[in-house]
PDB file of N, CA and C in Angstrom:
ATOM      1  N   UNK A   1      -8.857 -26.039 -18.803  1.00  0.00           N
ATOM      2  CA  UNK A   1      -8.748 -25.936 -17.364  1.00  0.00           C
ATOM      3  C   UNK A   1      -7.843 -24.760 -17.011  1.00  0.00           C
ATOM      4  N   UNK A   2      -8.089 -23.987 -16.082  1.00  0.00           N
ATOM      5  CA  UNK A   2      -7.549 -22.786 -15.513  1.00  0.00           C
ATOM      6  C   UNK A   2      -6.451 -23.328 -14.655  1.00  0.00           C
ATOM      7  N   UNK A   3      -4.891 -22.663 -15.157  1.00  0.00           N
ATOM      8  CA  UNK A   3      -3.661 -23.051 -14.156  1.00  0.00           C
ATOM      9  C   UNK A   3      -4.261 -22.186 -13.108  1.00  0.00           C
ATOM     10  N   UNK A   4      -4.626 -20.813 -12.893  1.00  0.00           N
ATOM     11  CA  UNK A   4      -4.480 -20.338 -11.220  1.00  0.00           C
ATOM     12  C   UNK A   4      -6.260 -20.185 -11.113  1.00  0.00           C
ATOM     13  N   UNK A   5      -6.575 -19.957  -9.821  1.00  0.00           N
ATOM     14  CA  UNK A   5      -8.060 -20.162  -9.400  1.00  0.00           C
ATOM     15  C   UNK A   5      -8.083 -19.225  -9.082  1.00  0.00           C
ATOM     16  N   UNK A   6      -9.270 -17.659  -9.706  1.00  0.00           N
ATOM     17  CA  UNK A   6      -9.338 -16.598  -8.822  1.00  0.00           C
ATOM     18  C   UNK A   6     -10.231 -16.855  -7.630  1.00  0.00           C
ATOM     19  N   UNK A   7      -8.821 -15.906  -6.414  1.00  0.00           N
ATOM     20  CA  UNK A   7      -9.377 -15.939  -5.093  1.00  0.00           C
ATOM     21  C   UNK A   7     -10.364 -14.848  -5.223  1.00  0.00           C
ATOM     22  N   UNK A   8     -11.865 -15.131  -4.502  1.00  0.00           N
ATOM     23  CA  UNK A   8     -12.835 -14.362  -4.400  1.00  0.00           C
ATOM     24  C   UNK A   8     -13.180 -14.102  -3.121  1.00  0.00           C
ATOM     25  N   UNK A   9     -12.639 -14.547  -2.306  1.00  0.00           N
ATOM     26  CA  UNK A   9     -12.767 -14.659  -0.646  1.00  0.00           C
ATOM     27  C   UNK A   9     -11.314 -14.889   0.002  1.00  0.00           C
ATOM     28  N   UNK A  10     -11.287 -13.516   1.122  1.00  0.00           N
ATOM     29  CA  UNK A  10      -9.497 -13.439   1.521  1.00  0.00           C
ATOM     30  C   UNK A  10      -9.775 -14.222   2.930  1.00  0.00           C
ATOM     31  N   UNK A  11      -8.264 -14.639   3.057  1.00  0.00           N
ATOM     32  CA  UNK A  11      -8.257 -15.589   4.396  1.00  0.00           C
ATOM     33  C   UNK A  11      -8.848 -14.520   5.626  1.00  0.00           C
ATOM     34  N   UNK A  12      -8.850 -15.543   6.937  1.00  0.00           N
ATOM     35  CA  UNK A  12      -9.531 -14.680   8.167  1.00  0.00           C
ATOM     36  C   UNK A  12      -7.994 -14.342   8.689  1.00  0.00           C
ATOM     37  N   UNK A  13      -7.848 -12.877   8.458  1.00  0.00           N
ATOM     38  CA  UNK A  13      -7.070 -12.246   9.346  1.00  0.00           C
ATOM     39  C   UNK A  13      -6.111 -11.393   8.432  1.00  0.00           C
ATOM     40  N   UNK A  14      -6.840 -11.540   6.918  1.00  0.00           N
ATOM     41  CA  UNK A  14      -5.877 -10.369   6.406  1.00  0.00           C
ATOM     42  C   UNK A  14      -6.720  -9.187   5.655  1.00  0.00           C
ATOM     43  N   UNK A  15      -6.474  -7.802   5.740  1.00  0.00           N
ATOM     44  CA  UNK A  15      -6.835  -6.745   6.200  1.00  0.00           C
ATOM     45  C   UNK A  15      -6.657  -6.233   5.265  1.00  0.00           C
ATOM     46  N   UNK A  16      -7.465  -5.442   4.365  1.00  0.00           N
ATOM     47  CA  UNK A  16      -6.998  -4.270   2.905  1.00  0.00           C
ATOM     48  C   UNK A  16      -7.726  -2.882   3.319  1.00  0.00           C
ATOM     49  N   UNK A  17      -6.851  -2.130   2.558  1.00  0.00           N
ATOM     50  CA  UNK A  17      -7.553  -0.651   2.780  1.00  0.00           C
ATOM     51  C   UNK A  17      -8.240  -0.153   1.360  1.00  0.00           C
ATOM     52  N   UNK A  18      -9.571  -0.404   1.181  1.00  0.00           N
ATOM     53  CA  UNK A  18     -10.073   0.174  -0.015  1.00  0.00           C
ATOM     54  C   UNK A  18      -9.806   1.327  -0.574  1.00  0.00           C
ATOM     55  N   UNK A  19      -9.204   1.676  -1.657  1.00  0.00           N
ATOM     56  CA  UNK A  19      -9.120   3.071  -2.377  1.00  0.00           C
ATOM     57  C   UNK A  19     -10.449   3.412  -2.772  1.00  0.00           C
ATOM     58  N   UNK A  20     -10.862   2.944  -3.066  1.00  0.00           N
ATOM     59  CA  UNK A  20     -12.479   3.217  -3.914  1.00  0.00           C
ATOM     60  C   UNK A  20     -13.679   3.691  -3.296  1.00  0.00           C
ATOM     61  N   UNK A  21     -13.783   3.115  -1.741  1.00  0.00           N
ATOM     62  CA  UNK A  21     -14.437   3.336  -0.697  1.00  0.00           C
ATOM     63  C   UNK A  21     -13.831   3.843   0.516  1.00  0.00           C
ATOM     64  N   UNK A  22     -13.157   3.892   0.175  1.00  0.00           N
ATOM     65  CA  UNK A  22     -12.324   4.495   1.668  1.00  0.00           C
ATOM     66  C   UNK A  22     -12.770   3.367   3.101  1.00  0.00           C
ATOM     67  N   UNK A  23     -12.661   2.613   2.646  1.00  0.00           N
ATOM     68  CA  UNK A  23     -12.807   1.960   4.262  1.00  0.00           C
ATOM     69  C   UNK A  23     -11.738   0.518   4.231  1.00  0.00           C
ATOM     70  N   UNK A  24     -11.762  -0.077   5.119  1.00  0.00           N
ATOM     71  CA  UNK A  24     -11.238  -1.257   5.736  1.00  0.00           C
ATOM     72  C   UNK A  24     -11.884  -2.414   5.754  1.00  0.00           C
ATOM     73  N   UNK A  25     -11.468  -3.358   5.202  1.00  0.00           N
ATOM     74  CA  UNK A  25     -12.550  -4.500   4.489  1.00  0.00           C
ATOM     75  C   UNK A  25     -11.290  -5.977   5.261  1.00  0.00           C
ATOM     76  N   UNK A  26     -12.004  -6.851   5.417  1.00  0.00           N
ATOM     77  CA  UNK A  26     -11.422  -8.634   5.708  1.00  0.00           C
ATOM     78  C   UNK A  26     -11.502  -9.131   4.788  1.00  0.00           C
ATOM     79  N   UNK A  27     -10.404 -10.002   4.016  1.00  0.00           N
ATOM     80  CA  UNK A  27      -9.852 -10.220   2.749  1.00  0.00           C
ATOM     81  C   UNK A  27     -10.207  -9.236   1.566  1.00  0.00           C
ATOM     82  N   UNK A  28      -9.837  -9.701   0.822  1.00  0.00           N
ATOM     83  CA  UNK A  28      -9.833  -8.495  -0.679  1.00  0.00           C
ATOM     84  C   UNK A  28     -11.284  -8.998  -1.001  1.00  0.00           C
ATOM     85  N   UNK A  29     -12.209  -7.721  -1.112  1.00  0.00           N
ATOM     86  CA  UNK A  29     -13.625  -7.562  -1.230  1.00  0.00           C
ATOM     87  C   UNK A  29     -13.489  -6.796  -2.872  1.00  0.00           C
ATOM     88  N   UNK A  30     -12.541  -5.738  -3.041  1.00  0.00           N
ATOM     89  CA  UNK A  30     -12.333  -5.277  -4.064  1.00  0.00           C
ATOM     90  C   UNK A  30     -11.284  -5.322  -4.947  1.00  0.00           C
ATOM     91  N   UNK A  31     -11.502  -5.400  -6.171  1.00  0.00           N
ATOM     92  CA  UNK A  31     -10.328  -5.444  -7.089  1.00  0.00           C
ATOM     93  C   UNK A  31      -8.909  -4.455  -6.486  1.00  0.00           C
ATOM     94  N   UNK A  32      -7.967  -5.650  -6.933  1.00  0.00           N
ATOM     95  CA  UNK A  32      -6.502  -5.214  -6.173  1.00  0.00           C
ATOM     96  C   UNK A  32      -6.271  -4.193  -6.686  1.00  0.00           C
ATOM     97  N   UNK A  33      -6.484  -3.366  -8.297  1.00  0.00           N
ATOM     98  CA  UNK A  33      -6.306  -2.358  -8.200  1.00  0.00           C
ATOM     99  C   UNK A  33      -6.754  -1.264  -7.487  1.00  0.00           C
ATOM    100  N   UNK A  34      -7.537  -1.081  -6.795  1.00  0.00           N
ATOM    101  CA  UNK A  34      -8.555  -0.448  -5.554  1.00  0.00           C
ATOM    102  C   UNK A  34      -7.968  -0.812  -4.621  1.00  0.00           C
ATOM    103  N   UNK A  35      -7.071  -1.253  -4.133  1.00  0.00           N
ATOM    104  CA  UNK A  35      -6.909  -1.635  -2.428  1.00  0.00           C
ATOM    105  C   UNK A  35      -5.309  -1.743  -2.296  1.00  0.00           C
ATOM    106  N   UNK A  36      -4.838  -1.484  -0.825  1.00  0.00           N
ATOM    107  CA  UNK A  36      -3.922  -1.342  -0.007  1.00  0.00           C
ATOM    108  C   UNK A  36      -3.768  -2.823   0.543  1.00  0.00           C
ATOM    109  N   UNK A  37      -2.774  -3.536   0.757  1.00  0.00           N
ATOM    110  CA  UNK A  37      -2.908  -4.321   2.007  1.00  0.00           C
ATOM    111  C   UNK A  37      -2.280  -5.929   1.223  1.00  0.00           C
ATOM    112  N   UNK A  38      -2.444  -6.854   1.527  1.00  0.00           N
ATOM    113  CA  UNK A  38      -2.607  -7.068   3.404  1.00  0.00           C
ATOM    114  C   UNK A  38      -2.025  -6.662   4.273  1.00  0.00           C
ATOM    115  N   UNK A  39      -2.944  -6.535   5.148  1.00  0.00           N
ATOM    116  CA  UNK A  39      -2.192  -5.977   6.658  1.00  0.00           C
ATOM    117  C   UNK A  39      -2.728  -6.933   7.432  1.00  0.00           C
ATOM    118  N   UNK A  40      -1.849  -6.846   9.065  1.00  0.00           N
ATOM    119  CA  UNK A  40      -2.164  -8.084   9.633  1.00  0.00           C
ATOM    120  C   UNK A  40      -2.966  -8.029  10.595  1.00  0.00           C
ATOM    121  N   UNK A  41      -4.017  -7.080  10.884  1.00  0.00           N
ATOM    122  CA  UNK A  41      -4.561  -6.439  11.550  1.00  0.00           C
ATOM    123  C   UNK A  41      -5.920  -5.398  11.049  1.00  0.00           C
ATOM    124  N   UNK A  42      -6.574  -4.979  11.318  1.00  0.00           N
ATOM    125  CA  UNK A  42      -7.990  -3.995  11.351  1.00  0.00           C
ATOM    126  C   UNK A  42      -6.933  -2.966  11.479  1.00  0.00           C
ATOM    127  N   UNK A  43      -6.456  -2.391  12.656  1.00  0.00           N
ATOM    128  CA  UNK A  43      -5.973  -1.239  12.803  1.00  0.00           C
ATOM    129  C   UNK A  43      -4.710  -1.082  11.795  1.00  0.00           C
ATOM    130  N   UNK A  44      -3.916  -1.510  11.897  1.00  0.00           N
ATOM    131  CA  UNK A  44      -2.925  -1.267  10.684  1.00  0.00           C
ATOM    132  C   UNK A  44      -3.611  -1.531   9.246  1.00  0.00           C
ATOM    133  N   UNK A  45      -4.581  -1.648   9.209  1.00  0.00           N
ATOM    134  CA  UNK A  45      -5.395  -1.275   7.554  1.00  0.00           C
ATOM    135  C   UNK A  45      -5.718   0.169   8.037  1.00  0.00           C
ATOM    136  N   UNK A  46      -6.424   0.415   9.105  1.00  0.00           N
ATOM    137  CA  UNK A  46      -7.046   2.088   8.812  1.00  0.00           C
ATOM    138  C   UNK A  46      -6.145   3.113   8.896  1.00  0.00           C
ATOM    139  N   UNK A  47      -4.627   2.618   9.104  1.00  0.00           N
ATOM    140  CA  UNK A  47      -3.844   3.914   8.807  1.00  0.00           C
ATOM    141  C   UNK A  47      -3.131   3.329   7.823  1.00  0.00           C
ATOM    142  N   UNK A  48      -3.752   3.122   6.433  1.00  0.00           N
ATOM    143  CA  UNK A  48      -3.027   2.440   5.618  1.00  0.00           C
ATOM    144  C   UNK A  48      -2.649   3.642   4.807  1.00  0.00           C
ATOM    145  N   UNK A  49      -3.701   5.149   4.693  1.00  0.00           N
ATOM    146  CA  UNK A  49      -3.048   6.417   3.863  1.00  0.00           C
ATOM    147  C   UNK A  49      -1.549   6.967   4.980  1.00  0.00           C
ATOM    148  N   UNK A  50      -1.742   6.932   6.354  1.00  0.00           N
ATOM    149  CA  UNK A  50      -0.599   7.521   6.512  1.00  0.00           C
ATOM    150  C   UNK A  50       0.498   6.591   6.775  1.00  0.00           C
ATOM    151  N   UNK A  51       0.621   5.563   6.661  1.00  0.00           N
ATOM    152  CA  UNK A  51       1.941   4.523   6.399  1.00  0.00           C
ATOM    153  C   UNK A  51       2.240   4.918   5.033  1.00  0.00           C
ATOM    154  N   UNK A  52       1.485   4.921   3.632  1.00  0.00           N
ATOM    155  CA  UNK A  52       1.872   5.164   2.358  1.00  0.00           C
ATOM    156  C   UNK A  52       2.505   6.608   2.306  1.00  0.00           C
ATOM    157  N   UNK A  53       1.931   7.597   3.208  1.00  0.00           N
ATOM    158  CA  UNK A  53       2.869   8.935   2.998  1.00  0.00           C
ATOM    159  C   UNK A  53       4.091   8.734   3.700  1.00  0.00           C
ATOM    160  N   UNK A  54       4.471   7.792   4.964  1.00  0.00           N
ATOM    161  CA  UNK A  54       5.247   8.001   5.657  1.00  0.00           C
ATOM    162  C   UNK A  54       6.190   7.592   4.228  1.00  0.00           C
ATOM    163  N   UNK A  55       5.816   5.998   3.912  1.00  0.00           N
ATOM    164  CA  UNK A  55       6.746   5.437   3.014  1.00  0.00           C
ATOM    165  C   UNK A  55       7.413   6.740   1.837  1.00  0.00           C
ATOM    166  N   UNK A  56       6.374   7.445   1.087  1.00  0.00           N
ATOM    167  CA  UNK A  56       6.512   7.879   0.097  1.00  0.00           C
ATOM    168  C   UNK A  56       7.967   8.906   0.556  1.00  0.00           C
ATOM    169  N   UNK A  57       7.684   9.742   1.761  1.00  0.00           N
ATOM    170  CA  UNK A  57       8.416  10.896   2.447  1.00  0.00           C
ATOM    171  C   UNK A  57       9.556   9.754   2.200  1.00  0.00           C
ATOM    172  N   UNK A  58       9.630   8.464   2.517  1.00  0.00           N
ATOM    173  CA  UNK A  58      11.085   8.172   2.933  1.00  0.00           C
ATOM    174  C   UNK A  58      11.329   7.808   1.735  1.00  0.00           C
ATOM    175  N   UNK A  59      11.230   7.505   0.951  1.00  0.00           N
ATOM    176  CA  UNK A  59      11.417   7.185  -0.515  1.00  0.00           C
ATOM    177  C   UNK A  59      12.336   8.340  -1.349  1.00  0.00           C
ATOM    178  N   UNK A  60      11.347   9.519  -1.358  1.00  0.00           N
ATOM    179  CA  UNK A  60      11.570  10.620  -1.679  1.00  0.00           C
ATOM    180  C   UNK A  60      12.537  11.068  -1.412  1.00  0.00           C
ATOM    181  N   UNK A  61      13.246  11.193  -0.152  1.00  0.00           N
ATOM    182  CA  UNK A  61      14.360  11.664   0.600  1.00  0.00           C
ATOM    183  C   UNK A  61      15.235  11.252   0.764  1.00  0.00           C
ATOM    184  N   UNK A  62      15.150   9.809   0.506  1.00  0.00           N
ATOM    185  CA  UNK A  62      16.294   8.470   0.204  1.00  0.00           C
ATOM    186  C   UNK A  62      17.213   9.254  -1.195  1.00  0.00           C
ATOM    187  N   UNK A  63      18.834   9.017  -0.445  1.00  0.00           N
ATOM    188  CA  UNK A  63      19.894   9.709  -1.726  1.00  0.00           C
ATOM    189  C   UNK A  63      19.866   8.218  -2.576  1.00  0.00           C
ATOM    190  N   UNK A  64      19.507   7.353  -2.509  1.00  0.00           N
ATOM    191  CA  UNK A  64      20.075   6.132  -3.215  1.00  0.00           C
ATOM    192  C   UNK A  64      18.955   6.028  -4.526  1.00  0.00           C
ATOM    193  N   UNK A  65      17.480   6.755  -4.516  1.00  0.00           N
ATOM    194  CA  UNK A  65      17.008   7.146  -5.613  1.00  0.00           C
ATOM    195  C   UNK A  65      16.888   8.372  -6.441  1.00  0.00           C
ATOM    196  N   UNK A  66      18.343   9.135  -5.835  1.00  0.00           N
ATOM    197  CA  UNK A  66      18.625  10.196  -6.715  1.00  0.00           C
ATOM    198  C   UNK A  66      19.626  10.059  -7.443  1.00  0.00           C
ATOM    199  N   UNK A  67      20.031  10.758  -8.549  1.00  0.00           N
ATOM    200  CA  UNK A  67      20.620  10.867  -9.188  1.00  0.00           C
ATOM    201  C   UNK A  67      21.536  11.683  -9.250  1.00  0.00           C
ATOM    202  N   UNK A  68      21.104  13.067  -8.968  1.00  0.00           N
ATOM    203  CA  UNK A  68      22.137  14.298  -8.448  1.00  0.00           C
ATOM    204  C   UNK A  68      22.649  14.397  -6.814  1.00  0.00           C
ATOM    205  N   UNK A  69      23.715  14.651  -6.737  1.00  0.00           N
ATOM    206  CA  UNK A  69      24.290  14.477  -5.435  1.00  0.00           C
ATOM    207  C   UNK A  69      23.099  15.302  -4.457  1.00  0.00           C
ATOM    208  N   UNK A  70      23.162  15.604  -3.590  1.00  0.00           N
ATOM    209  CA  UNK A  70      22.240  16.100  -2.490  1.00  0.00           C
ATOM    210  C   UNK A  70      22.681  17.836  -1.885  1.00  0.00           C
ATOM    211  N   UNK A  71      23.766  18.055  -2.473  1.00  0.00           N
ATOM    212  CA  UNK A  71      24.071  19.448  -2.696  1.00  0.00           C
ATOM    213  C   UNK A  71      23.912  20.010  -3.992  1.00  0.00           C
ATOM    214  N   UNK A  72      23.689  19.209  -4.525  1.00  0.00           N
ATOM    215  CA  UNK A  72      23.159  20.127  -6.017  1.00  0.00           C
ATOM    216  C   UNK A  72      21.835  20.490  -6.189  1.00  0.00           C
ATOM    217  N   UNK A  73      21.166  18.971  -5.401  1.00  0.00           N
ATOM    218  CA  UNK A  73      19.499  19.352  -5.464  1.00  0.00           C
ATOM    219  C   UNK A  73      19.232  20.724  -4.370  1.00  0.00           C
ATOM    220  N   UNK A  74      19.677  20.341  -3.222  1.00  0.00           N
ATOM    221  CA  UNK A  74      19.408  21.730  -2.293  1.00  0.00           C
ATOM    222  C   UNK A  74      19.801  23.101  -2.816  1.00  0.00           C
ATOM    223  N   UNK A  75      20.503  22.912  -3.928  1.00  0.00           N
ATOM    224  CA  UNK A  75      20.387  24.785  -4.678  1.00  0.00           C
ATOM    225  C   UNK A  75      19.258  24.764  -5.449  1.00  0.00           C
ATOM    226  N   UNK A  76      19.010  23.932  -5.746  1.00  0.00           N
ATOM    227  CA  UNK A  76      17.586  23.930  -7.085  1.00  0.00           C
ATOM    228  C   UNK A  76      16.950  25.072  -6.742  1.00  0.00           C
TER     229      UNK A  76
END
């Protein structure tokens, strides 16, 4: 007997952004490695590439995942 049950059908109202197809799908239609989400909404899935750049920009620019102080990197 199987401890977890794969889900093959996502609840009504949560939202993924396909990598594979580029589109916006209601529950996970595609393997999670392919997809963005949940989101709680249609529209906050279709700007699911520019939320991931916003994130990435802030990630990136965040001093708390650097290592070199922030005047050393700006001479690089």
């Amino acid at each position: 007997m199987a401890l977890f049950k794969k889900r093959t059908a996502g609840k009504p109202g949560e939202w993924y952004y396909c990598l594979a197809h580029h589109k916006v799908e209601e529950g996970p239609e595609c393997p999670a490695k392919d997809r963005f989400g949940p989101y709680t909404s249609r529209e906050e899935a279709e700007h699911a590439m520019e939320i991931a750049r916003e994130r990435n920009e802030e990630w990136e620019t965040d001093p708390r995942w650097h290592d070199t102080p922030a005047a050393e990197r700006e001479e690089d």
